[in-house]
Protein backbone atom coordinates (compact mmCIF):
# COMPACT_ATOMS: atom_id res chain seq x y z
CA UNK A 1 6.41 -32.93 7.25
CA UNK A 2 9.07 -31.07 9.44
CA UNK A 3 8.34 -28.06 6.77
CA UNK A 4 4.37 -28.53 6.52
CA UNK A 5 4.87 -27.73 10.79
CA UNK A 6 7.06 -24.81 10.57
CA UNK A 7 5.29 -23.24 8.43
CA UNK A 8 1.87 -23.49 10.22
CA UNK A 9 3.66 -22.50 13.80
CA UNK A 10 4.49 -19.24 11.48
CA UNK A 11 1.47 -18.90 10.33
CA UNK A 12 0.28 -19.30 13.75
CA UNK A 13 2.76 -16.67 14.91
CA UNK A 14 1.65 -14.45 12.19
CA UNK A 15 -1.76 -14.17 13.87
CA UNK A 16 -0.91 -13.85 17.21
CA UNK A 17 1.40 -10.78 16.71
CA UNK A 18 -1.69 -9.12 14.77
CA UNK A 19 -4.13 -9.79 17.93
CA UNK A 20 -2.35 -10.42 21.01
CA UNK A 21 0.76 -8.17 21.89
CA UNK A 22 0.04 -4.50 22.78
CA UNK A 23 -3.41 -5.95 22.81
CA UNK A 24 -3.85 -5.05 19.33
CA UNK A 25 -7.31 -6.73 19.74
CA UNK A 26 -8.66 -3.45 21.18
CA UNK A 27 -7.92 -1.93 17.86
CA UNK A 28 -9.74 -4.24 15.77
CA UNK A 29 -12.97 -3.86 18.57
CA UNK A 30 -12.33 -0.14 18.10
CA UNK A 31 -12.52 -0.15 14.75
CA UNK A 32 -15.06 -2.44 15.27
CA UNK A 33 -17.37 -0.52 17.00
CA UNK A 34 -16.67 2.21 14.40
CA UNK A 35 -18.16 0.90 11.81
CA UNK A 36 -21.18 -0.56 13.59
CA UNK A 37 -21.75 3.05 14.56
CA UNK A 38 -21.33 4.30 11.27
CA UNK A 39 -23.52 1.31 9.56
CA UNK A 40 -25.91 1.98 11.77
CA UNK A 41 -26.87 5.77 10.86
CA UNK A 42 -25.99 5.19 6.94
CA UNK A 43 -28.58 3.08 7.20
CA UNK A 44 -31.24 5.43 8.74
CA UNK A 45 -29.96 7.92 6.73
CA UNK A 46 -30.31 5.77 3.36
CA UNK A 47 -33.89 4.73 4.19
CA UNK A 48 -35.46 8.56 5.35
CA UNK A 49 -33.63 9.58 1.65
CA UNK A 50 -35.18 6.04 0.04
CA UNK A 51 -38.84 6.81 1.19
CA UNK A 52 -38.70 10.61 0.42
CA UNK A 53 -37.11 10.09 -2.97
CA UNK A 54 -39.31 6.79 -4.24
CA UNK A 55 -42.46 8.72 -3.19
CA UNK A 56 -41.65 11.63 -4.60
CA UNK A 57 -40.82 9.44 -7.87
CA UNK A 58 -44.46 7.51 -7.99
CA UNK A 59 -46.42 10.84 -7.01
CA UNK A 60 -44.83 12.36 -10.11
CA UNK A 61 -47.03 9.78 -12.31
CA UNK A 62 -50.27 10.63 -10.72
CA UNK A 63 -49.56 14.55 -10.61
CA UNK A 64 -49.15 17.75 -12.96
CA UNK A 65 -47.96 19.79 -10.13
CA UNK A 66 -44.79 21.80 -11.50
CA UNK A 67 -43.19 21.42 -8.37
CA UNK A 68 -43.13 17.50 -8.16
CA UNK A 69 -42.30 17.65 -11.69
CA UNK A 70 -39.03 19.64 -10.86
CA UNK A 71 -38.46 17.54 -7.79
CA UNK A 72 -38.63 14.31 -9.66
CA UNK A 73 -36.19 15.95 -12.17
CA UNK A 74 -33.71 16.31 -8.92
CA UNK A 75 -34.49 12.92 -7.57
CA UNK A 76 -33.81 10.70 -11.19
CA UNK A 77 -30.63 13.13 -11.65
CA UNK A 78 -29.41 12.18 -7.79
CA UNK A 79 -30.26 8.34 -8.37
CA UNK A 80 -28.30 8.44 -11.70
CA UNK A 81 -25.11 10.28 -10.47
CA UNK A 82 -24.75 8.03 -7.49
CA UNK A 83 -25.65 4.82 -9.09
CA UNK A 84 -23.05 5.55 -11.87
CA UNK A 85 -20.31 6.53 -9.95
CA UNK A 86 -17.88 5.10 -7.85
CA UNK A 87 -18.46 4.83 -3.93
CA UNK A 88 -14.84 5.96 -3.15
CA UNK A 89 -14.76 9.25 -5.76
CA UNK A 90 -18.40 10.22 -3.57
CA UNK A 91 -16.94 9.98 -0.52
CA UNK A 92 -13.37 11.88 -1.81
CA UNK A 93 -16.03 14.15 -3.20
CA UNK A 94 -18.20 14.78 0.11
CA UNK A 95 -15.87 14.96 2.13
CA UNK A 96 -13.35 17.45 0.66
CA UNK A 97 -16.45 19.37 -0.14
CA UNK A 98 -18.25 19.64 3.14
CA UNK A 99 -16.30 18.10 5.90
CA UNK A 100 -14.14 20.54 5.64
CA UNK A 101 -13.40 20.78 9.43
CA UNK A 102 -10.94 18.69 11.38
CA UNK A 103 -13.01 18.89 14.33
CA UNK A 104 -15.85 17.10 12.01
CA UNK A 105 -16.95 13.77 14.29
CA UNK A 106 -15.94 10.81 12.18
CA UNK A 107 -19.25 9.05 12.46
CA UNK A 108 -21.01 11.88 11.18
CA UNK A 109 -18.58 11.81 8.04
CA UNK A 110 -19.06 8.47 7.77
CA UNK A 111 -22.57 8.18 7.85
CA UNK A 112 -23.52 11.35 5.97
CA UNK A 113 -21.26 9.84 2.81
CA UNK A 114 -22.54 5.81 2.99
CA UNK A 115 -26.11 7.44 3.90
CA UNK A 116 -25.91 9.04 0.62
CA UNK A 117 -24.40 6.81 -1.06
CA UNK A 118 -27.22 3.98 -0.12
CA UNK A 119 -30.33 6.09 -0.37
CA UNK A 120 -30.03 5.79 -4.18
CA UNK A 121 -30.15 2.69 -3.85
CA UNK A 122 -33.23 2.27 -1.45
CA UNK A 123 -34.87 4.71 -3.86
CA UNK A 124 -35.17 2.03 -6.26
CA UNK A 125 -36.11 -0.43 -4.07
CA UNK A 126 -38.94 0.98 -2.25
CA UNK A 127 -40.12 2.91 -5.66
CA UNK A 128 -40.24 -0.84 -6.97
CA UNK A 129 -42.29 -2.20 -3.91
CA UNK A 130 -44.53 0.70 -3.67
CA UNK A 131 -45.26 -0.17 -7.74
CA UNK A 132 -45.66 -3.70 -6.89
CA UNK A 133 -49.00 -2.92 -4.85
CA UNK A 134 -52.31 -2.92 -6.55
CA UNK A 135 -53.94 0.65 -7.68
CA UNK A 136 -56.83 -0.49 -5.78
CA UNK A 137 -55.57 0.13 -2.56
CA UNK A 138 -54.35 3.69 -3.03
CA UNK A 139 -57.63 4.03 -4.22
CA UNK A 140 -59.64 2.14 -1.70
CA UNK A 141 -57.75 4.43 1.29
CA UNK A 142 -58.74 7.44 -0.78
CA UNK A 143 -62.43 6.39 -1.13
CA UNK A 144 -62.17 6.42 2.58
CA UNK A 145 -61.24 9.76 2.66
CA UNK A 146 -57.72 9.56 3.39
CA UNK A 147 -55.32 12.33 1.87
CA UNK A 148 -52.50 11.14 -0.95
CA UNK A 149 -49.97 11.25 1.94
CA UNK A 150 -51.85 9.06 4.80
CA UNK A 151 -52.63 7.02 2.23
CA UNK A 152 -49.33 6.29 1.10
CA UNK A 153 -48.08 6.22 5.23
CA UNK A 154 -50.97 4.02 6.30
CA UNK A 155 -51.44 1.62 3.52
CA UNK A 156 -48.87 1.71 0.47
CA UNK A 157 -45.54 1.91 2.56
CA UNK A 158 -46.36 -1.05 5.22
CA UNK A 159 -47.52 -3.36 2.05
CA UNK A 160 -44.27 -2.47 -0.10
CA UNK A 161 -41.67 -2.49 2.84
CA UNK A 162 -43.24 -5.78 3.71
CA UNK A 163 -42.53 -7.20 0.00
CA UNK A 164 -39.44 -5.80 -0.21
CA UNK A 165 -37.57 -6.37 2.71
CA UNK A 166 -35.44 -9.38 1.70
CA UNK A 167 -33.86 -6.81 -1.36
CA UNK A 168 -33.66 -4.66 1.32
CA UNK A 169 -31.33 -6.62 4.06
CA UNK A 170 -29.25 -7.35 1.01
CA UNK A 171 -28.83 -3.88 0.73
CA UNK A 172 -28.17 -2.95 3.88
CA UNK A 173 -25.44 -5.79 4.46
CA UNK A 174 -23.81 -4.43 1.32
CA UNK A 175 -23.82 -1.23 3.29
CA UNK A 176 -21.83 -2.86 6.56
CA UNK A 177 -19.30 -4.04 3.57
CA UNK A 178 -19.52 -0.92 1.30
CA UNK A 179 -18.15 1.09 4.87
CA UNK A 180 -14.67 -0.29 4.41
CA UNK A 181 -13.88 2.31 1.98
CA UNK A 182 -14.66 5.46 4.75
CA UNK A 183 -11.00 4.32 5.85
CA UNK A 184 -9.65 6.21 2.94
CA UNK A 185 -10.38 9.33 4.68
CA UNK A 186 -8.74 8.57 7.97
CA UNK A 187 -12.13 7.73 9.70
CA UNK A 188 -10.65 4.88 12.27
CA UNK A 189 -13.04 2.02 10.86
CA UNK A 190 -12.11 -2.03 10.96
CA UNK A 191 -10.37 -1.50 7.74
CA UNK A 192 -8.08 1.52 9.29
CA UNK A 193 -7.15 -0.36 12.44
CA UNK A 194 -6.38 -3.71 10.61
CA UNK A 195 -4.11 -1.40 8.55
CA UNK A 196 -2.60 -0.06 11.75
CA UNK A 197 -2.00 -2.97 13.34
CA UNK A 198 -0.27 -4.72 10.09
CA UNK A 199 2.27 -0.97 10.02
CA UNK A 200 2.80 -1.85 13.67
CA UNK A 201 4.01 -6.17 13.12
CA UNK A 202 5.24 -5.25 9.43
CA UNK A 203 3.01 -7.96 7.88
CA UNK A 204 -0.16 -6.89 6.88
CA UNK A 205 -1.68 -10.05 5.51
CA UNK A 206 -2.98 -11.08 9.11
CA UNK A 207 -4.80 -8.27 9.83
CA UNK A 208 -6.56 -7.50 6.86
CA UNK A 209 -7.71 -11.42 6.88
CA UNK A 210 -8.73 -11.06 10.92
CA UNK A 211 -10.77 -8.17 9.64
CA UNK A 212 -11.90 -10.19 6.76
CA UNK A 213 -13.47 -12.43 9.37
CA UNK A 214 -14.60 -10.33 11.54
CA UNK A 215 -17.02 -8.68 8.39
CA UNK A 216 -17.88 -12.33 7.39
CA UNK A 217 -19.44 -12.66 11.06
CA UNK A 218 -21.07 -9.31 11.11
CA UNK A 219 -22.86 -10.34 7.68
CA UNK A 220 -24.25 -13.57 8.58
CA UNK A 221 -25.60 -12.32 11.79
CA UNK A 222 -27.40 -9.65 9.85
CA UNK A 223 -28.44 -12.79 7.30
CA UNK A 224 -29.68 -14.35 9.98
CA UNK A 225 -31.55 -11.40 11.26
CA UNK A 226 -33.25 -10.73 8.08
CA UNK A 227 -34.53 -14.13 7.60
CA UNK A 228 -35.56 -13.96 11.40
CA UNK A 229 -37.46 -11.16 10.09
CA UNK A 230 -38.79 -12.67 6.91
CA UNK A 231 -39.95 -15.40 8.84
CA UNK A 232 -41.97 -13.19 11.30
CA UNK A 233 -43.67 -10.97 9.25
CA UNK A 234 -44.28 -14.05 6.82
CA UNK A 235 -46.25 -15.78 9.27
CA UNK A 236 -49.83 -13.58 8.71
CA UNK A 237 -49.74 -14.44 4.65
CA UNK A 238 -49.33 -18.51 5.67
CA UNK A 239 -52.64 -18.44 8.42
């Protein structure tokens, strides 16, 4: 028993040397903060490159136009290089090749790579939900005299972001996760400053599991958000 309580008090110990002294807690809210701001534009970023790319994708079925053709070509060869490589070679990759400058702002790295990284994967998404709706209503909207492009603004998009926003939030709280990796190339994320902190007390175990919970509370919050979400927007199909 005598044991079983020393080693909990060092366990104990452990965890306050990783958040208390130096207030080392200010690191893990720094790095915090970090990768909320980074999360944050990746995700932007992911969906303006999602929508342009899936669009581009379904008008290539409906058109002969060379250009869309060659576009599409681009788009399938983008989705297929990031969705069979790893995240961490992309970022090595970006980085090394374009954020070149030590002056470069860390978020911007940050969010440029995971925004890249993540629109591949909204392609799909949104191409899938924009598939999912009926031909009818692109051609309804054009009957109306809508163009291809307010059509696809005005009625497609709203329908398909609507059905596919639960694939989405899983997507984007990958993301949040996915971000951990930026720390590789010295951007000052959670997963940076837990590694600081565990140089600084010479055991890194507490850190890395503070910042393990600290990503575990970010994620359900964003659960919860999303099913907030789904909830409201569900509530016109159920009248």
């Amino acid at each position: 028993m005598k044991a079983f309580t020393e080693a909990l008090q060092s366990i104990g110990q452990s965890f306050y040397n990783a958040w208390v002294p130096e207030q080392r807690y200010l690191a893990y809210l720094s790095g915090l903060r970090m990768t909320l701001l980074i999360s944050f534009f990746a995700v932007i970023l992911g969906i303006a490159i999602g929508i342009v790319i899936a669009v581009i994708r379904v008008s290539a079925r409906h058109s002969k136009n060379p250009v869309i053709g060659f576009l599409n070509g681009l788009c399938k060869f983008y989705v297929t290089v990031i969705r069979g490589t790893p995240m961490i070679v992309q970022i090595m990759i970006i980085y090394n090749l374009i954020f070149t400058s030590p002056d470069t702002n860390p978020i911007v790295v940050g969010a440029v790579c995971c925004g890249i990284n993540s629109g591949a994967y909204v392609s799909e998404i949104i191409r899938a939900g924009i598939e999912s709706i009926p031909v009818g209503q692109m051609e309804a909207g054009r009957s109306l005299g809508l163009t291809y492009g307010l059509t696809m603004r005005k009625i497609i998009l709203p329908q398909a972001i609507k059905n596919i926003l639960p694939a989405l939030g899983n997507e984007f709280i990958s993301l949040v996760k996915e971000t951990s990796v930026i720390s590789v190339i010295a951007v000052n994320d959670l997963m940076k400053m837990a590694g600081y902190v565990g140089s600084r007390t010479w055991d890194v175990i507490p850190p890395y599991v503070i910042a393990a919970a600290i990503y575990l509370l970010m994620t359900l919050g964003l659960t919860a958000l999303m099913g907030f979400l789904e909830r409201s927007m569900g509530k016109g199909d159920r009248k």
